[in-house]
C-alpha atoms as a PDB file:
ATOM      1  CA  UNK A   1      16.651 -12.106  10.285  1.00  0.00           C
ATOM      2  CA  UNK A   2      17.185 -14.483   7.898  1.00  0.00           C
ATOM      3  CA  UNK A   3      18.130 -13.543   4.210  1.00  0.00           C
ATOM      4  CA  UNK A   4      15.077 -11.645   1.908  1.00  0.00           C
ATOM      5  CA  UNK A   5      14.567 -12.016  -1.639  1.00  0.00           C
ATOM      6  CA  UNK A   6      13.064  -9.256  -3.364  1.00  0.00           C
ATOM      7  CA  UNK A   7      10.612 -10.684  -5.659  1.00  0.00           C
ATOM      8  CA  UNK A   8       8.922  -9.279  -8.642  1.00  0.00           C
ATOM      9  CA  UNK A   9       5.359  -8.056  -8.097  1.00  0.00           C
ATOM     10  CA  UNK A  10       4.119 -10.304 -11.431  1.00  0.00           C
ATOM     11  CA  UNK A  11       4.812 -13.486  -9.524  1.00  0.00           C
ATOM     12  CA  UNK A  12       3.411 -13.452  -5.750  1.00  0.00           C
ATOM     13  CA  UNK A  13       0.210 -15.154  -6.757  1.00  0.00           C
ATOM     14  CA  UNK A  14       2.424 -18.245  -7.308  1.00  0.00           C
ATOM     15  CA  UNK A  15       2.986 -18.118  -3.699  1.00  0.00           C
ATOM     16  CA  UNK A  16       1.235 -19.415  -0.470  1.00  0.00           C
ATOM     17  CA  UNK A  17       1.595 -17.073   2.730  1.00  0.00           C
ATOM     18  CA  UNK A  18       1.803 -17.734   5.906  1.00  0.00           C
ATOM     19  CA  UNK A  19      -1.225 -18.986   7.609  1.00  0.00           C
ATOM     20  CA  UNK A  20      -0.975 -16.783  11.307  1.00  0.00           C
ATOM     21  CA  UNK A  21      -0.520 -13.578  12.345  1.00  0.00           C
ATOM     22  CA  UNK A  22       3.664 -12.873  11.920  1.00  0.00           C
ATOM     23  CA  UNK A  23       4.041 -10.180  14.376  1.00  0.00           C
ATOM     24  CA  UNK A  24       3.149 -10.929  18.234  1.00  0.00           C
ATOM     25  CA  UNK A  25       3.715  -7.789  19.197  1.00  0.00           C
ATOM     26  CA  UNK A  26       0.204  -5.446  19.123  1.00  0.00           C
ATOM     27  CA  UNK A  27       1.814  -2.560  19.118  1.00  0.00           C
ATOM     28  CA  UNK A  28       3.972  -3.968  15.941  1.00  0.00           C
ATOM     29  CA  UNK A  29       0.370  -4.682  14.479  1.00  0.00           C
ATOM     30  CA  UNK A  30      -0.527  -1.072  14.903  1.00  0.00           C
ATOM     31  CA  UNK A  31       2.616   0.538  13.038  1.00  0.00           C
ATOM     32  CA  UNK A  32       1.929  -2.222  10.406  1.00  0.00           C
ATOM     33  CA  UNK A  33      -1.449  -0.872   9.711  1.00  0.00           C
ATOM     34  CA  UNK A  34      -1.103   3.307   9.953  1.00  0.00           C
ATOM     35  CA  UNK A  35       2.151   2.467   7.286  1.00  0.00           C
ATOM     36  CA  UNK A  36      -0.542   0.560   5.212  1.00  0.00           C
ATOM     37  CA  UNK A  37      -2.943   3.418   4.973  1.00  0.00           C
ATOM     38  CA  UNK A  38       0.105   5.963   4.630  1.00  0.00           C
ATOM     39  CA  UNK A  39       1.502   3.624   1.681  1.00  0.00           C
ATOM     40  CA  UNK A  40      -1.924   3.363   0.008  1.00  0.00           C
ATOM     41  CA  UNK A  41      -1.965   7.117   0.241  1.00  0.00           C
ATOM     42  CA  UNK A  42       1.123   7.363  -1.197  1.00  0.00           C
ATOM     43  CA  UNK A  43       0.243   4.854  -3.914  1.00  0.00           C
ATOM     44  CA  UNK A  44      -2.926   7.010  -4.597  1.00  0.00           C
ATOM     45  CA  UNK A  45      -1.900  10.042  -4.914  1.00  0.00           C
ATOM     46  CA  UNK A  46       1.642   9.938  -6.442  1.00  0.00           C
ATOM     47  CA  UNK A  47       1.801   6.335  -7.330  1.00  0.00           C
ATOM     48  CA  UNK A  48       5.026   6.311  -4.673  1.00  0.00           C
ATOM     49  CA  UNK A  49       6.184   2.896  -4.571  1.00  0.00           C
ATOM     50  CA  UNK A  50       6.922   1.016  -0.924  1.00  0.00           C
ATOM     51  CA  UNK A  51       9.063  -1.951   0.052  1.00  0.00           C
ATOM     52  CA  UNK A  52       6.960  -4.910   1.760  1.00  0.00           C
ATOM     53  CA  UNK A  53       8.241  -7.892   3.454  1.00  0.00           C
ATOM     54  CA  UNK A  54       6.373 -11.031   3.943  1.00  0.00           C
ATOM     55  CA  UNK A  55       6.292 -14.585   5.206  1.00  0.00           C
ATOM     56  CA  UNK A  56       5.185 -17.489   3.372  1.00  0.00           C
ATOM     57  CA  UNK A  57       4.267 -20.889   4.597  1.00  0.00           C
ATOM     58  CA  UNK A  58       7.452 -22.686   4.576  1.00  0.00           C
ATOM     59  CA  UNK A  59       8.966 -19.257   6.667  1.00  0.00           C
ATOM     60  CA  UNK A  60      10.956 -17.735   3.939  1.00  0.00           C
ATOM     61  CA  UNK A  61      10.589 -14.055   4.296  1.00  0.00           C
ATOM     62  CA  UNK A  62      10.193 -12.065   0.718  1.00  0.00           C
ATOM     63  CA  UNK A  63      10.378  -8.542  -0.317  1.00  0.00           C
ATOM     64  CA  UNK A  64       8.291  -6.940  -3.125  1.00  0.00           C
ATOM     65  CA  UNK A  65       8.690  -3.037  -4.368  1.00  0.00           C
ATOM     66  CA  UNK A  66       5.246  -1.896  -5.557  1.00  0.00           C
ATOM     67  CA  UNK A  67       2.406   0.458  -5.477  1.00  0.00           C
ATOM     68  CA  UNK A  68      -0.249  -0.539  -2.996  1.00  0.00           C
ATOM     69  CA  UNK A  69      -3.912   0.231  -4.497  1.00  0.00           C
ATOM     70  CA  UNK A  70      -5.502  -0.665  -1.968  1.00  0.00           C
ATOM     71  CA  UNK A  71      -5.885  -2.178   1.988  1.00  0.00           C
ATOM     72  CA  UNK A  72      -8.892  -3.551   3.695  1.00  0.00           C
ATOM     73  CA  UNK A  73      -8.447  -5.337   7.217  1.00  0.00           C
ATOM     74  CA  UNK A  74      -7.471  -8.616   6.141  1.00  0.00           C
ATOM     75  CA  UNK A  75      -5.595  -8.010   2.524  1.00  0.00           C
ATOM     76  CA  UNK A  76      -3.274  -5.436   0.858  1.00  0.00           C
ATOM     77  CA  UNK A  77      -3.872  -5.448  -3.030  1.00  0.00           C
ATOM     78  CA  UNK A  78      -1.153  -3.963  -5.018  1.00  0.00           C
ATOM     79  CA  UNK A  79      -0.703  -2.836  -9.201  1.00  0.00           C
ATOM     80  CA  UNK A  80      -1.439  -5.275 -10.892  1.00  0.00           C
ATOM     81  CA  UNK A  81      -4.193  -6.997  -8.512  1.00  0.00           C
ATOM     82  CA  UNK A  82      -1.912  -9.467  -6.849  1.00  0.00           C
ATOM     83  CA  UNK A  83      -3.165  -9.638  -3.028  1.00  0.00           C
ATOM     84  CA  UNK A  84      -1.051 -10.347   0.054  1.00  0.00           C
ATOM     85  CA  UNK A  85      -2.695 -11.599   3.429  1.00  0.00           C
ATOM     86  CA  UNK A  86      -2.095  -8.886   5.964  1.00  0.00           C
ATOM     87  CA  UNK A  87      -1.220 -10.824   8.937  1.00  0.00           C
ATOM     88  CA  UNK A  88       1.645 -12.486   6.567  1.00  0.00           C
ATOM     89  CA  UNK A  89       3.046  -8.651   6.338  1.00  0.00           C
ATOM     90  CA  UNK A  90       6.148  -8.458   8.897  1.00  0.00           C
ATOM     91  CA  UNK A  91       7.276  -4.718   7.583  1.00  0.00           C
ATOM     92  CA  UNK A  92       6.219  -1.909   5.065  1.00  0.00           C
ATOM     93  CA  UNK A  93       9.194   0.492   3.971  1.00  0.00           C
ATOM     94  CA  UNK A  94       7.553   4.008   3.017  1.00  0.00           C
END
């Protein structure tokens, strides 16, 4: 993998993600979403922060250490409301 910046959560709305899905693998997809729901549980109920990296547009792959507050199907929001695309998500660190 390429290098990863870890980026402050303040300045991912300045950002534009990737536009497809960046895991092929469905079973990939699947640990991608149960470590979504455990991180928003996490966020929750202890305000645990998690590690998520990303993809934007131009295939540079960023980090961000936050609280998630919250995941629907197609977008993660964390503190602070800044929103990330889902299928853009390539790995969430518990």
């Amino acid at each position: 993998m390429e290098s990863v910046v870890t980026v402050p959560k303040e300045i991912i709305g300045h950002f534009t993600f990737a536009p497809q899905e960046v895991l092929t693998d469905p079973w990939l997809i699947e640990q991608r979403k149960w470590a979504l729901r455990k991180a928003l549980a996490l966020g929750n109920l202890y305000r645990h922060k998690v590690m998520i990296t990303y993809h934007l547009c131009d295939r540079t792959v960023q980090r961000v250490v936050t609280t998630v507050w919250a995941v629907t199907d197609r977008y993660v929001t964390l503190k602070g409301g800044r929103i990330i695309p889902v299928h853009a998500i390539c790995e969430v660190e518990l």
